[in-house]
C-alpha atoms as a PDB file:
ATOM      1  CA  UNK A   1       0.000   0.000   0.000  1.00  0.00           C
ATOM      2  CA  UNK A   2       2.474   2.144   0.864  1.00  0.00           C
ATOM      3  CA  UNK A   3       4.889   1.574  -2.006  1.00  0.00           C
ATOM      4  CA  UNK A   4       1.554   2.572  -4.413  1.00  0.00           C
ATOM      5  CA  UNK A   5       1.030   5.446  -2.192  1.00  0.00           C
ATOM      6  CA  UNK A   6       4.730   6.603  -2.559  1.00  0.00           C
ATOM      7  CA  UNK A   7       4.526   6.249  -6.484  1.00  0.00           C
ATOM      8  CA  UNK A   8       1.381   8.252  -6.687  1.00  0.00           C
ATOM      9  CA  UNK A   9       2.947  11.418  -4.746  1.00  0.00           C
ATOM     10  CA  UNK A  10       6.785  10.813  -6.450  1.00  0.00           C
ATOM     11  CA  UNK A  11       4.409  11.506  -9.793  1.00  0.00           C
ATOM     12  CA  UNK A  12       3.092  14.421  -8.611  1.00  0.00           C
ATOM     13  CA  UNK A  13       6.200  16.092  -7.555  1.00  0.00           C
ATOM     14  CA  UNK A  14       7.821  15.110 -10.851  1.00  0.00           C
ATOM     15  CA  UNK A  15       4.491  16.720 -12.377  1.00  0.00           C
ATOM     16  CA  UNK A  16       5.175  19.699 -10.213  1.00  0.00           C
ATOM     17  CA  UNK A  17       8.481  19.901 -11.132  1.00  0.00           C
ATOM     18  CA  UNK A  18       7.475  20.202 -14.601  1.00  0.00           C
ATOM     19  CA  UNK A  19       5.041  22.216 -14.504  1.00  0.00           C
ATOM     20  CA  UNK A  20       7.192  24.667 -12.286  1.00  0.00           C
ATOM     21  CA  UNK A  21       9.606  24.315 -15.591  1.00  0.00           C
ATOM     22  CA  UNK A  22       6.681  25.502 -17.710  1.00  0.00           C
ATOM     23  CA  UNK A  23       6.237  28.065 -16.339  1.00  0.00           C
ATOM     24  CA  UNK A  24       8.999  29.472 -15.521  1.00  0.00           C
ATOM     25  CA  UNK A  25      10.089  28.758 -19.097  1.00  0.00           C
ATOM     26  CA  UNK A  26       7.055  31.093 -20.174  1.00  0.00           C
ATOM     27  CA  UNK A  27       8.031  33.775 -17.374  1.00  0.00           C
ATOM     28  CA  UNK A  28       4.921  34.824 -17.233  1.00  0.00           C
ATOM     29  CA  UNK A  29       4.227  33.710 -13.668  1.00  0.00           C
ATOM     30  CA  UNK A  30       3.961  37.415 -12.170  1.00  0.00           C
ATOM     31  CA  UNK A  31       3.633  36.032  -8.735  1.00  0.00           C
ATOM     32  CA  UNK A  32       6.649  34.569  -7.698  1.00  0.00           C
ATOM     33  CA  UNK A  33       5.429  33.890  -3.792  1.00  0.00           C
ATOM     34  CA  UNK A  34       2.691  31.271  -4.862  1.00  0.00           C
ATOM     35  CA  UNK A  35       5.128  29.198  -6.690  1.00  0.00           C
ATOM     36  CA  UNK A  36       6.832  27.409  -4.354  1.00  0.00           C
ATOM     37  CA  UNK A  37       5.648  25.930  -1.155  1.00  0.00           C
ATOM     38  CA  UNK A  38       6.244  27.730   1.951  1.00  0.00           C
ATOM     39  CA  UNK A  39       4.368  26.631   5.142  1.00  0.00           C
ATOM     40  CA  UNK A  40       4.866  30.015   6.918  1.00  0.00           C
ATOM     41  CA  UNK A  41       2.701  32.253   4.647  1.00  0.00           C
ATOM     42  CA  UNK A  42      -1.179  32.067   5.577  1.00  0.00           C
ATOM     43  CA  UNK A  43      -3.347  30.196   2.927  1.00  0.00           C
ATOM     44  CA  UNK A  44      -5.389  33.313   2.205  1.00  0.00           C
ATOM     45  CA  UNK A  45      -2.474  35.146   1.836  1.00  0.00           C
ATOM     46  CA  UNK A  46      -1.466  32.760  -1.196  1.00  0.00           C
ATOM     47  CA  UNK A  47      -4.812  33.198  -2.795  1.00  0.00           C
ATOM     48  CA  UNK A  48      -5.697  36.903  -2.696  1.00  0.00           C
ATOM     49  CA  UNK A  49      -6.334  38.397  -5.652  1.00  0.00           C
ATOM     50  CA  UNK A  50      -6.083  35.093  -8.062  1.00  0.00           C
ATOM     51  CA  UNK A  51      -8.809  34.489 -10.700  1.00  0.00           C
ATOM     52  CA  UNK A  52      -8.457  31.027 -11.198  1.00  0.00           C
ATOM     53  CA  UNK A  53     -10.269  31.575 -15.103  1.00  0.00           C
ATOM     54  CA  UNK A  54      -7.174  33.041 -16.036  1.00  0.00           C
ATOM     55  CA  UNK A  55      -4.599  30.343 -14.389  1.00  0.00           C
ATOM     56  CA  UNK A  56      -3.891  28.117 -16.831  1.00  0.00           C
ATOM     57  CA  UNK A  57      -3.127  24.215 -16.319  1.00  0.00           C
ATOM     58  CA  UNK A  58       0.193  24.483 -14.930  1.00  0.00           C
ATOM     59  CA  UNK A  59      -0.466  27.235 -12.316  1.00  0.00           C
ATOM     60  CA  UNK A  60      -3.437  25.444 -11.300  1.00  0.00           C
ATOM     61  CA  UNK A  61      -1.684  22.161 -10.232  1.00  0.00           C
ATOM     62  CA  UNK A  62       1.607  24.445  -8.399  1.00  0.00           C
ATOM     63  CA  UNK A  63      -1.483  26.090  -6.221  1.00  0.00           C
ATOM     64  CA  UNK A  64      -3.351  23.087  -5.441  1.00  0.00           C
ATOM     65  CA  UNK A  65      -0.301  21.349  -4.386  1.00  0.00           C
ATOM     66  CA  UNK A  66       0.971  24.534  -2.222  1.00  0.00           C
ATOM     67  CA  UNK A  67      -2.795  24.291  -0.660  1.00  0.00           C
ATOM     68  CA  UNK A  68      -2.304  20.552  -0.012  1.00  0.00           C
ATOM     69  CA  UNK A  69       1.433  20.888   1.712  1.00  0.00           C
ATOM     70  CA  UNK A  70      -0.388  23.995   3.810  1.00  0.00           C
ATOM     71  CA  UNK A  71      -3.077  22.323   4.966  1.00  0.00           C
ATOM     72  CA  UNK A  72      -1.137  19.788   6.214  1.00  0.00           C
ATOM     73  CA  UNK A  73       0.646  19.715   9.885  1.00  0.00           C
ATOM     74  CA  UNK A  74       4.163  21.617   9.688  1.00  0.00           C
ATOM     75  CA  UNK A  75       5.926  18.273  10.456  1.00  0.00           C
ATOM     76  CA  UNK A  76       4.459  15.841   8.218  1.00  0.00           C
ATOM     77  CA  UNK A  77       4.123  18.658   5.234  1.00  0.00           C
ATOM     78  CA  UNK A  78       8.241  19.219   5.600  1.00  0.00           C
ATOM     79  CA  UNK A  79       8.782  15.479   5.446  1.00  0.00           C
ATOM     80  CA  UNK A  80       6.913  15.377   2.151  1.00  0.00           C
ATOM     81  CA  UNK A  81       8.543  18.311   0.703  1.00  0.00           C
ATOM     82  CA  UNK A  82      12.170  17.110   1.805  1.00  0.00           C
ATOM     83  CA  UNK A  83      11.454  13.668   0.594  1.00  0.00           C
ATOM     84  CA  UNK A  84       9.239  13.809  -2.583  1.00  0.00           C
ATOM     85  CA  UNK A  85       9.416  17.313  -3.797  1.00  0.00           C
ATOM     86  CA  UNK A  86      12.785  19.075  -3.303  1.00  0.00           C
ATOM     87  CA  UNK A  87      15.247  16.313  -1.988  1.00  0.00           C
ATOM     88  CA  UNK A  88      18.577  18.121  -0.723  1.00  0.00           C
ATOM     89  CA  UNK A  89      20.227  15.029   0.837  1.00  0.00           C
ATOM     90  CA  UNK A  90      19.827  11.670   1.544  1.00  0.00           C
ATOM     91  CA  UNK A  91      19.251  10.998   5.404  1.00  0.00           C
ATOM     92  CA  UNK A  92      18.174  14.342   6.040  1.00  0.00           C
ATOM     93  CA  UNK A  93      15.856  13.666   8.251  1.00  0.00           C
ATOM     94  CA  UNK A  94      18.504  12.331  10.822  1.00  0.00           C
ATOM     95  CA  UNK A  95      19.463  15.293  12.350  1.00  0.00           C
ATOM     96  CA  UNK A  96      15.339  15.922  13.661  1.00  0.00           C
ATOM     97  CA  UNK A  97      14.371  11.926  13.844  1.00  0.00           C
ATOM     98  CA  UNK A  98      15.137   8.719  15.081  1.00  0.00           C
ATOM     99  CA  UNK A  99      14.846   5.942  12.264  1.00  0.00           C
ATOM    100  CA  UNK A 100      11.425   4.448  13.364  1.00  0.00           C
ATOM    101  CA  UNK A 101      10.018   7.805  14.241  1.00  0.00           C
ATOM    102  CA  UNK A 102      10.850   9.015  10.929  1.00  0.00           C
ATOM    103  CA  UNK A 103       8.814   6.278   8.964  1.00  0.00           C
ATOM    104  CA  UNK A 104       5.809   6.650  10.885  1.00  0.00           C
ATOM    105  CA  UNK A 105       5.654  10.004  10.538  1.00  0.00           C
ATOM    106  CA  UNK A 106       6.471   9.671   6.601  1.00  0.00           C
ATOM    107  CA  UNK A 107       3.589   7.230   6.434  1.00  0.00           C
ATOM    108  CA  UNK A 108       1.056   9.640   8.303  1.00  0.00           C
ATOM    109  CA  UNK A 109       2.256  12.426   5.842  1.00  0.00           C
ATOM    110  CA  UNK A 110       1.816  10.453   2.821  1.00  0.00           C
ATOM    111  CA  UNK A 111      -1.875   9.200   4.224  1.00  0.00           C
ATOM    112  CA  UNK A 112      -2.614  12.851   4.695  1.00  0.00           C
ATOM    113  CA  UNK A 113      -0.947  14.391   1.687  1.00  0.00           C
ATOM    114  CA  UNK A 114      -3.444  12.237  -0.689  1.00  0.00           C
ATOM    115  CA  UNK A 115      -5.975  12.225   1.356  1.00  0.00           C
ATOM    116  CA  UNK A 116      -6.288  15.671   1.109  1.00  0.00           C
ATOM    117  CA  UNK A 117      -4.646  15.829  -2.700  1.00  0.00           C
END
């Protein structure tokens, strides 16, 4: 279950990835602040102003999956973002968590992230 689970959100970041690419290959993105995930701004602060009729495919999929990782708890949203979306290293997760603490968190996260996805 959990290896299907981890498939379905590695596709999404590599979607989000892309779609990041897109449109920052366009540049014509004029709101820089929405496009990557950052669980200290406020949802309504990310949506102000934004008439989704004009968003086109790309933008629409970077927003819903900055409103997924915001909706989620701090912890388990970082864990996805480190792990799926923007990996830095490989055991980062070593200096905040023990080994078995780690994957149960990860598998909350990854329950939550589709869940709510």
């Amino acid at each position: 279950m959990i290896d299907t689970c981890e498939c379905k959100i590695k596709d999404i970041a590599l979607k989000y990835k892309k779609d990041l690419s897109i449109c920052m290959k366009n540049d014509n993105f004029n709101n820089e602040d929405l496009m990557l995930f950052d669980s200290a701004h406020e949802v309504q602060k990310r949506f102000i102003n934004i008439n989704n009729d004009k968003l086109a495919e790309e933008k629409r999929e970077i927003l819903r999956i900055n409103f997924v990782l915001s909706s989620m708890d701090r912890k388990r949203a970082m864990i996805i973002w480190n792990e799926y979306f923007f990996p830095v290293e490989k055991f980062w997760w070593m200096r905040d968590y023990t080994r078995s603490t780690f994957y149960r968190i990860r598998k909350k996260a990854i329950e939550e992230f589709l869940c709510i996805y």
